[in-house]
Each structure stands twice: as C-alpha cells, then as structure tokens.
Protein backbone atom coordinates (compact mmCIF):
# COMPACT_ATOMS: atom_id res chain seq x y z
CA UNK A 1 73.04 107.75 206.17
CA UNK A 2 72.91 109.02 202.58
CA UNK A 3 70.42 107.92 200.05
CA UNK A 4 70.90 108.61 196.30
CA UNK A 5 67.99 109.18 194.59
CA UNK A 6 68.54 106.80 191.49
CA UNK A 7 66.50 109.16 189.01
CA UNK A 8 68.80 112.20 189.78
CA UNK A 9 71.72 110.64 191.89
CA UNK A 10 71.00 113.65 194.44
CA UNK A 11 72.46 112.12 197.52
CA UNK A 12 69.76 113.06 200.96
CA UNK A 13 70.59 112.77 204.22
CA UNK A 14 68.90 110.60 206.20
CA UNK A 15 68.75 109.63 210.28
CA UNK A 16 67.77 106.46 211.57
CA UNK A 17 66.71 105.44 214.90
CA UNK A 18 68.02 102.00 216.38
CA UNK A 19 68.08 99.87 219.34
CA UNK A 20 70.13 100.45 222.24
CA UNK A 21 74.04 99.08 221.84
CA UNK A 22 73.54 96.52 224.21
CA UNK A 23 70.56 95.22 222.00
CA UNK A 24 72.55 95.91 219.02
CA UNK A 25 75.13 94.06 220.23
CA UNK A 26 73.17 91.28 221.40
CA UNK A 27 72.19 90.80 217.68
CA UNK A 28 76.06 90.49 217.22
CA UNK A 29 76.42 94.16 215.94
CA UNK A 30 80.20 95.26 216.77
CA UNK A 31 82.09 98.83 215.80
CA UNK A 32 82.88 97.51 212.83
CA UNK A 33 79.46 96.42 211.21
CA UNK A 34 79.31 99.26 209.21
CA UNK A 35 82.32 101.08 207.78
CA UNK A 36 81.62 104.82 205.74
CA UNK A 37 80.51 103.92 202.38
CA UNK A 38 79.44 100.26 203.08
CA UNK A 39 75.80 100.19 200.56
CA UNK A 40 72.97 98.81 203.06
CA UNK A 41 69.15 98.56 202.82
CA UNK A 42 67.28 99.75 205.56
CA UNK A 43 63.71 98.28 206.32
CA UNK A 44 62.16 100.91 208.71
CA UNK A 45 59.16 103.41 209.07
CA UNK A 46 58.89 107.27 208.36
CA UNK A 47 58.45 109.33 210.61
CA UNK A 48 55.24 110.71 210.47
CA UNK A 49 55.73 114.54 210.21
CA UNK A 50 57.62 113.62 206.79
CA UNK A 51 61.19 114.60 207.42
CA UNK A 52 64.14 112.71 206.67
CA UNK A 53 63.75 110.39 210.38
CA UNK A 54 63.28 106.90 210.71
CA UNK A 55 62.42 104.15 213.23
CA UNK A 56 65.07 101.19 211.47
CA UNK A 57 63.87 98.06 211.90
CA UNK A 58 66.02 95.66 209.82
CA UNK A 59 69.36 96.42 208.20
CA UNK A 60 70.66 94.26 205.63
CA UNK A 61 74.45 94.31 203.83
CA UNK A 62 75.43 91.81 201.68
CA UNK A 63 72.13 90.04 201.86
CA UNK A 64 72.45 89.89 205.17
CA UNK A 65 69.97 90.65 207.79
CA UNK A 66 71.56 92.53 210.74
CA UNK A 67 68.80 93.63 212.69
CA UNK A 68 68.31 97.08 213.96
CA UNK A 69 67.38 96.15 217.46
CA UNK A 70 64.66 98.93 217.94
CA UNK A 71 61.63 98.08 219.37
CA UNK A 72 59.22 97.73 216.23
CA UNK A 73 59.84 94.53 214.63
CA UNK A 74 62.55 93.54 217.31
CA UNK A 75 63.17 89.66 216.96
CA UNK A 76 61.62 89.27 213.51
C-alpha cells in the first residue's frame, strides 16, 4: 500500500502481511474489499529490522473494522 507522508505528501511504499484467504474470508473479506485507491487505516506492527514490512492486524475503511486475519491480534 502507499502511505503519504502528510508533512511532505511523499507517497512510501509499504507491504503488509495478512492472514491466510481462507481466514480472510472467514472474516467476510471478498475480492472486492479493497479496490486501488480505497483510503484505509492499518493497525499493525513494524517489522523489527525497520523497513517498510508489516504484520497487519486490523484494517479499517469507512470506520469499519475488517480484520486482517493474521495471527497477532486475530479475533480482537
């Protein structure tokens, strides 16, 4: 995904890591969740070597929680 820095609107590339589809879909994620240029928050955790990786554990668009299925915070 790409963030935009809102002090310099610098767009950075991010990658997140989810659950599996069937968990993903279990949480009633389809194909069509997310469309290109949908604006989402991501609640997750950095990686800890500091790159531009991480572990997603709640998506929210629109106000509303998705899930991320992965296995930190899975259910909450």
């Amino acid at each position: 995904m790409n963030v935009k820095d809102e002090a310099t609107g610098a767009l950075t590339n991010w990658a997140l890591e989810m659950g599996a589809p069937s968990g993903l879909q279990r949480l009633g994620w389809t194909r069509n969740t997310l469309q290109p240029g949908d604006v989402v928050t991501v609640e997750g955790t950095r990686a800890r070597h500091g790159s531009k990786l991480a572990n997603a554990r709640n998506v929210f668009k629109d106000g509303k929680k998705l899930g991320a299925g992965a296995s930190e915070g899975q259910g909450n």
